[in-house]
N, C-alpha and C. Protein backbone atom coordinates (compact mmCIF):
# COMPACT_ATOMS: atom_id res chain seq x y z
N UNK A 1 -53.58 72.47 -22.31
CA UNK A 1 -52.27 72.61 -22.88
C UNK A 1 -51.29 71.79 -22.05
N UNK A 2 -50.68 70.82 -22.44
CA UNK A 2 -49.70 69.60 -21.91
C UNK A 2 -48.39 70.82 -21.47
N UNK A 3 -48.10 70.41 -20.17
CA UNK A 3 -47.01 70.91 -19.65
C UNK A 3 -45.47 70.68 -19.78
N UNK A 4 -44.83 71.25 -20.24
CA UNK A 4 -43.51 70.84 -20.45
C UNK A 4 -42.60 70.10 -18.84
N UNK A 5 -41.60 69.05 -18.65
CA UNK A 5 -41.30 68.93 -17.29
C UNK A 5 -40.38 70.21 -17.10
N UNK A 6 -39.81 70.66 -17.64
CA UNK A 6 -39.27 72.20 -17.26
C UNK A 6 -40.04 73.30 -16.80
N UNK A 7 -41.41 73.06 -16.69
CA UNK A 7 -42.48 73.86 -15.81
C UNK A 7 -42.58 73.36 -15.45
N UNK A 8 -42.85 71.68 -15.13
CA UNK A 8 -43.49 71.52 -13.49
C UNK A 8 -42.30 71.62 -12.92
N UNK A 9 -40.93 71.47 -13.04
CA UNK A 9 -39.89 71.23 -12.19
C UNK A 9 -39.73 72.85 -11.20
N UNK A 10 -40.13 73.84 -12.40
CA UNK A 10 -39.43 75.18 -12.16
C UNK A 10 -40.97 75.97 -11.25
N UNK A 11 -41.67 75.18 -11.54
CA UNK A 11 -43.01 75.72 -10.86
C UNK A 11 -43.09 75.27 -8.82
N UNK A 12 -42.78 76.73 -8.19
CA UNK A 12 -42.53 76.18 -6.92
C UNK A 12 -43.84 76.42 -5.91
N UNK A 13 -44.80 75.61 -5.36
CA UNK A 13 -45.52 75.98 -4.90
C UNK A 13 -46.08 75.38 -3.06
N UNK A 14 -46.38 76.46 -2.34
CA UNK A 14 -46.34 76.93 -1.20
C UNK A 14 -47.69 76.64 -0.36
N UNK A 15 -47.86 75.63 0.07
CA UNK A 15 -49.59 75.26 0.56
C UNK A 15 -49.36 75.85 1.83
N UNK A 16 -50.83 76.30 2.34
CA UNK A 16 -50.75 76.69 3.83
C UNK A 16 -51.15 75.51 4.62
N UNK A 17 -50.24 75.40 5.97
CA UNK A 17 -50.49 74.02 6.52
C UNK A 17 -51.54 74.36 7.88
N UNK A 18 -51.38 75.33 8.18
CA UNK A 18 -52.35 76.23 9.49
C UNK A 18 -51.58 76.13 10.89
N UNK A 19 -50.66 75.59 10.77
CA UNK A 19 -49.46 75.80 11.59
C UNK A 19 -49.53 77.15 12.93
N UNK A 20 -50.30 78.20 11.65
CA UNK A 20 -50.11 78.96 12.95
C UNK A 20 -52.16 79.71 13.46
N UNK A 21 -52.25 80.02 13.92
CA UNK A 21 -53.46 80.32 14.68
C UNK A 21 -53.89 81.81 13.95
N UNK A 22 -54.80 81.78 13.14
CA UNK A 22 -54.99 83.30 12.52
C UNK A 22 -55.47 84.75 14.17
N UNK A 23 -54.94 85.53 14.01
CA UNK A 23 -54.89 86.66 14.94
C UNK A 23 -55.85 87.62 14.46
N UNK A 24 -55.97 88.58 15.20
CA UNK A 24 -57.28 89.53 14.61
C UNK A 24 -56.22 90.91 13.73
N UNK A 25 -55.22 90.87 13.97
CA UNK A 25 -54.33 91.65 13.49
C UNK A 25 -53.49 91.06 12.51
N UNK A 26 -53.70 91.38 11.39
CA UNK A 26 -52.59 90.75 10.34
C UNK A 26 -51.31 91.07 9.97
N UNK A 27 -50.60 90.04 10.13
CA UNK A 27 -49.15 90.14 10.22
C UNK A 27 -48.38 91.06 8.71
N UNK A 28 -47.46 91.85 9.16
CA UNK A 28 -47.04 92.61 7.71
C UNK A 28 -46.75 91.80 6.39
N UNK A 29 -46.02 90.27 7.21
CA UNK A 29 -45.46 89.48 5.82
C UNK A 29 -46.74 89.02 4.89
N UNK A 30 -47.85 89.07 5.92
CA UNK A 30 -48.85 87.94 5.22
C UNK A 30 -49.52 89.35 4.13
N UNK A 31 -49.92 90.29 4.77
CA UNK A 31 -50.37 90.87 3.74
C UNK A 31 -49.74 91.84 2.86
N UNK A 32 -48.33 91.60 2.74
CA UNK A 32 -47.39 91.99 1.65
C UNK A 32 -47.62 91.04 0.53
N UNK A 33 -47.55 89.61 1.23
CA UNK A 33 -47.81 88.62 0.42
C UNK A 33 -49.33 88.78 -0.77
N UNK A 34 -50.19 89.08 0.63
CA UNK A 34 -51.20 88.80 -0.42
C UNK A 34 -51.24 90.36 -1.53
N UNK A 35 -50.83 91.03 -1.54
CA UNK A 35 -50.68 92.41 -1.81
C UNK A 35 -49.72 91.99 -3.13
N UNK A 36 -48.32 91.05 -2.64
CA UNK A 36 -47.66 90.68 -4.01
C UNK A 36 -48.88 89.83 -5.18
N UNK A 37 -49.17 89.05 -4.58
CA UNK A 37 -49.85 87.99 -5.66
C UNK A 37 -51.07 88.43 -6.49
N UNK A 38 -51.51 89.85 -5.55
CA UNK A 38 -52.76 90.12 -6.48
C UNK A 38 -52.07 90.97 -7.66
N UNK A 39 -50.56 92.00 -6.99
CA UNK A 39 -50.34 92.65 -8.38
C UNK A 39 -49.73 92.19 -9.12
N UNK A 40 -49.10 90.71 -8.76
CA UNK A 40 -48.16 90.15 -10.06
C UNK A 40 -49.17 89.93 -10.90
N UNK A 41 -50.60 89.72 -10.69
CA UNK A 41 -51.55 89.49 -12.25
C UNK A 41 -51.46 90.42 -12.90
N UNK A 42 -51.15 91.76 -12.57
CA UNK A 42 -51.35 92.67 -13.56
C UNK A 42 -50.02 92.85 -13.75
N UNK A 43 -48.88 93.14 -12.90
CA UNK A 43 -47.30 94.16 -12.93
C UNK A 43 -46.59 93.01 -13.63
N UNK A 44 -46.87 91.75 -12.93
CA UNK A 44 -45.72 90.94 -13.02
C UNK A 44 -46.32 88.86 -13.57
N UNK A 45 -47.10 89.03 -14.59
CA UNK A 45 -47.99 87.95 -14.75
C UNK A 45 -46.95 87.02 -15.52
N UNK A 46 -47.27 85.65 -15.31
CA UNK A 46 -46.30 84.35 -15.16
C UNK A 46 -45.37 84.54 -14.57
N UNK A 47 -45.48 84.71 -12.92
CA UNK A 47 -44.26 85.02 -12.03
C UNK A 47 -44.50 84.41 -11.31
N UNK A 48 -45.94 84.80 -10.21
CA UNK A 48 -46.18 84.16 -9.37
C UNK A 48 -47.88 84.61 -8.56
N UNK A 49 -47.91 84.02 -8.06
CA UNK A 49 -49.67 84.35 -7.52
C UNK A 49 -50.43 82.95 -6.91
N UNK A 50 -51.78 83.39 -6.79
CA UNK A 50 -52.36 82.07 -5.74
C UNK A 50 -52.70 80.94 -6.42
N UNK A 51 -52.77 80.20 -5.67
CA UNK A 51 -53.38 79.15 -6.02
C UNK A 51 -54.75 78.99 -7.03
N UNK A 52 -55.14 77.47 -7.74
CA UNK A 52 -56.70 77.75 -7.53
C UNK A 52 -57.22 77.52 -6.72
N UNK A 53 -57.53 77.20 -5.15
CA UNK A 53 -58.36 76.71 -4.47
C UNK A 53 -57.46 78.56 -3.48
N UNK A 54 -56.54 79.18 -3.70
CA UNK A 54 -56.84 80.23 -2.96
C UNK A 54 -56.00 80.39 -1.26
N UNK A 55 -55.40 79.01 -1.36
CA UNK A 55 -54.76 78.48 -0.16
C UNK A 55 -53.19 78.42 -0.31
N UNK A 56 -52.54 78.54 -1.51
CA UNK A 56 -51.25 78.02 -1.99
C UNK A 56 -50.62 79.62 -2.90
N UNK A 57 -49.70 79.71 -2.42
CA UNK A 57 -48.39 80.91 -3.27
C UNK A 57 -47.65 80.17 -4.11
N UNK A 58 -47.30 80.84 -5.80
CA UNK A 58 -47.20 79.78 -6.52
C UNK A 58 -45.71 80.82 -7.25
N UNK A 59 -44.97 80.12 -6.96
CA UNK A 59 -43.64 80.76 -7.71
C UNK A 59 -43.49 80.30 -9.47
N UNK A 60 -43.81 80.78 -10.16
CA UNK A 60 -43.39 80.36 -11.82
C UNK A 60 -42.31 80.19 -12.35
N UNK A 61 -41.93 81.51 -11.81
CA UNK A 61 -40.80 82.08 -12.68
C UNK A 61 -39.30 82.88 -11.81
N UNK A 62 -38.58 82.19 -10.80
CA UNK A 62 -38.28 82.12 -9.83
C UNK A 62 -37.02 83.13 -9.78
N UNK A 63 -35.73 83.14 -11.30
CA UNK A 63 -34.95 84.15 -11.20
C UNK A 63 -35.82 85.48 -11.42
N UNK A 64 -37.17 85.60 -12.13
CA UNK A 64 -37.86 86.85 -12.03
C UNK A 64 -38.28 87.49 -11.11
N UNK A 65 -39.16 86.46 -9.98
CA UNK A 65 -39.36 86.75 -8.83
C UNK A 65 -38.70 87.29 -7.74
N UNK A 66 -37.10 86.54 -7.91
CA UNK A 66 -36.28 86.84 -7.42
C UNK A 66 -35.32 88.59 -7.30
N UNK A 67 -35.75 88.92 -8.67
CA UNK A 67 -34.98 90.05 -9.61
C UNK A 67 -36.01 91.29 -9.40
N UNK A 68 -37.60 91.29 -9.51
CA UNK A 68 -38.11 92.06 -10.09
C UNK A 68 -39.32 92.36 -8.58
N UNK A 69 -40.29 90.98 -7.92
CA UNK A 69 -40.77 91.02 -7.88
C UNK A 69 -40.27 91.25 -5.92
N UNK A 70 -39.49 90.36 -5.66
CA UNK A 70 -39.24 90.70 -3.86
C UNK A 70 -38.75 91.82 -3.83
N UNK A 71 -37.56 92.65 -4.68
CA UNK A 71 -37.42 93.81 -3.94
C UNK A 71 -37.82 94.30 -4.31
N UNK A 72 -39.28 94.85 -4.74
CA UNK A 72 -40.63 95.67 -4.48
C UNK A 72 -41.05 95.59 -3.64
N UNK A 73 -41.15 94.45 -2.85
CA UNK A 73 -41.92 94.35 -2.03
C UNK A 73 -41.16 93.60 -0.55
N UNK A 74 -40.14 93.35 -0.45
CA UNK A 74 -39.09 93.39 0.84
C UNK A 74 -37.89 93.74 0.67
N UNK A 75 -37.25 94.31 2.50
CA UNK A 75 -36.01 94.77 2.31
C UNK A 75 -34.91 93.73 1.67
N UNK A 76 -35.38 92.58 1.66
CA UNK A 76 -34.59 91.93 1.14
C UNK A 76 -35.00 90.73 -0.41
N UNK A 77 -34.05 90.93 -0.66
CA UNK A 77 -34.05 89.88 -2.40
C UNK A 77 -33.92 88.63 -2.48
N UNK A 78 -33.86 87.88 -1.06
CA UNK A 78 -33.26 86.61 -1.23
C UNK A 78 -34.11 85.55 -1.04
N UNK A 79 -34.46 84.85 -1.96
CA UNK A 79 -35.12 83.89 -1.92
C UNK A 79 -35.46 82.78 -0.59
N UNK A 80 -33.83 82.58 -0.09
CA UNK A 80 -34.38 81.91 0.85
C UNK A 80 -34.65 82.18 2.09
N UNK A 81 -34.83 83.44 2.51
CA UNK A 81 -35.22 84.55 2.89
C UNK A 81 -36.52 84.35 3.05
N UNK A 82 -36.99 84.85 1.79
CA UNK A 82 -38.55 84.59 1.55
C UNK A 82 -39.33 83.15 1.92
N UNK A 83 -38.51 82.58 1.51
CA UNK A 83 -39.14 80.83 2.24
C UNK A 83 -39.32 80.43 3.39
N UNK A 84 -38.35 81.31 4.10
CA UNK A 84 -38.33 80.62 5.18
C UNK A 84 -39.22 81.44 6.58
N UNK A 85 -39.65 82.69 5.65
CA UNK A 85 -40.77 83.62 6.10
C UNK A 85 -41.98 82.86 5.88
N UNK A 86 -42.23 82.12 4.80
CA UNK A 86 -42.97 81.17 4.35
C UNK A 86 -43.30 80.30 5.58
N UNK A 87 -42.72 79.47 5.79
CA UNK A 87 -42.16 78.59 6.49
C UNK A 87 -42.52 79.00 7.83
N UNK A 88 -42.29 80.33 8.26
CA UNK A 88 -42.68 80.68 9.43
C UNK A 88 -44.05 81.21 9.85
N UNK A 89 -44.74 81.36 8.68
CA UNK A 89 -45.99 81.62 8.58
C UNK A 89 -47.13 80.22 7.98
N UNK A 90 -46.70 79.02 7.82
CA UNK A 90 -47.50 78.02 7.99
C UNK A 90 -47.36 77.69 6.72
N UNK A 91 -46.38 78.13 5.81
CA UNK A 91 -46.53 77.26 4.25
C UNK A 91 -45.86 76.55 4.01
N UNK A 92 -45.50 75.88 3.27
CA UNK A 92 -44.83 74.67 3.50
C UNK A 92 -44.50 74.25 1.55
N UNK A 93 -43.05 73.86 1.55
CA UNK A 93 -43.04 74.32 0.04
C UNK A 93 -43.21 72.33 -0.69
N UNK A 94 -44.18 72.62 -1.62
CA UNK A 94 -44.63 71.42 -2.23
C UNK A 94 -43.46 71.60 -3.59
N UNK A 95 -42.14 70.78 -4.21
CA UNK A 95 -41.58 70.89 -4.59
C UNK A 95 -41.94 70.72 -5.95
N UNK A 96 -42.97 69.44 -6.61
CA UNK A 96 -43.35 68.61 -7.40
C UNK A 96 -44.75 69.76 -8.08
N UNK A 97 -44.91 70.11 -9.08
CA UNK A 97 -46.41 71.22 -9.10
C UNK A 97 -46.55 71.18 -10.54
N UNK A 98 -48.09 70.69 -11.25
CA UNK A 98 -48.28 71.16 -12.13
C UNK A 98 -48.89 72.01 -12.49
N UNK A 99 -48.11 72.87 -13.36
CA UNK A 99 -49.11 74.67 -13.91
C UNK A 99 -49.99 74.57 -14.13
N UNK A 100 -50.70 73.83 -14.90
CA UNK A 100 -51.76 73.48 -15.98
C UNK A 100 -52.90 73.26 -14.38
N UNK A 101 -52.64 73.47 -13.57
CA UNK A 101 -53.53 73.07 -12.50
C UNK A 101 -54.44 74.07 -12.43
N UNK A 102 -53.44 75.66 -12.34
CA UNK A 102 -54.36 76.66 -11.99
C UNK A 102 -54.52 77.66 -12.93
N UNK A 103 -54.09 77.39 -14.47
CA UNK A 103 -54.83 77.96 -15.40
C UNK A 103 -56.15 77.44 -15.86
């Protein structure tokens, strides 16, 4: 299914760069994270979730995410907030993304 450029533009996605050294103790953000992406398939589907290769956080649908899906799951709602938690945990935001990649 051919992608509209209003999805790849709005499609924001998050590669891990390894930036940081995995620990034997997992950090709260990382597995909130992974905790968000497995239930947006079911709670919150075309929002956001992994990659296909399993390495990448994939924002869809970004005022939803914003609205519905962070404050479930942090004290805070703010996007750039969330990025830059991103950011501090080794992801790194790929601006350019087509959907059609990981359906």
């Amino acid at each position: 299914m051919p992608v509209s450029s209003e999805e790849t533009l709005a499609a924001q996605r998050f590669n891990y760069c390894g930036k940081e050294t995995p620990t034997a103790a997992t950090p709260v953000f990382i597995a909130r994270l992974s905790e968000m992406a497995q239930s947006s398939e079911r709670y919150f589907p075309g929002c956001c979730g992994w990659g296909p290769e399993g390495d990448s956080f994939v924002i869809f649908n970004k005022e939803e995410f914003e609205s519905t899906v962070l404050p479930s799951y942090s004290s805070s709602a703010n996007l750039n907030s969330f990025i830059r938690q991103m950011n501090r945990y080794g992801f790194w935001k790929q601006s350019r993304f087509d959907k059609s990649s990981i359906e």
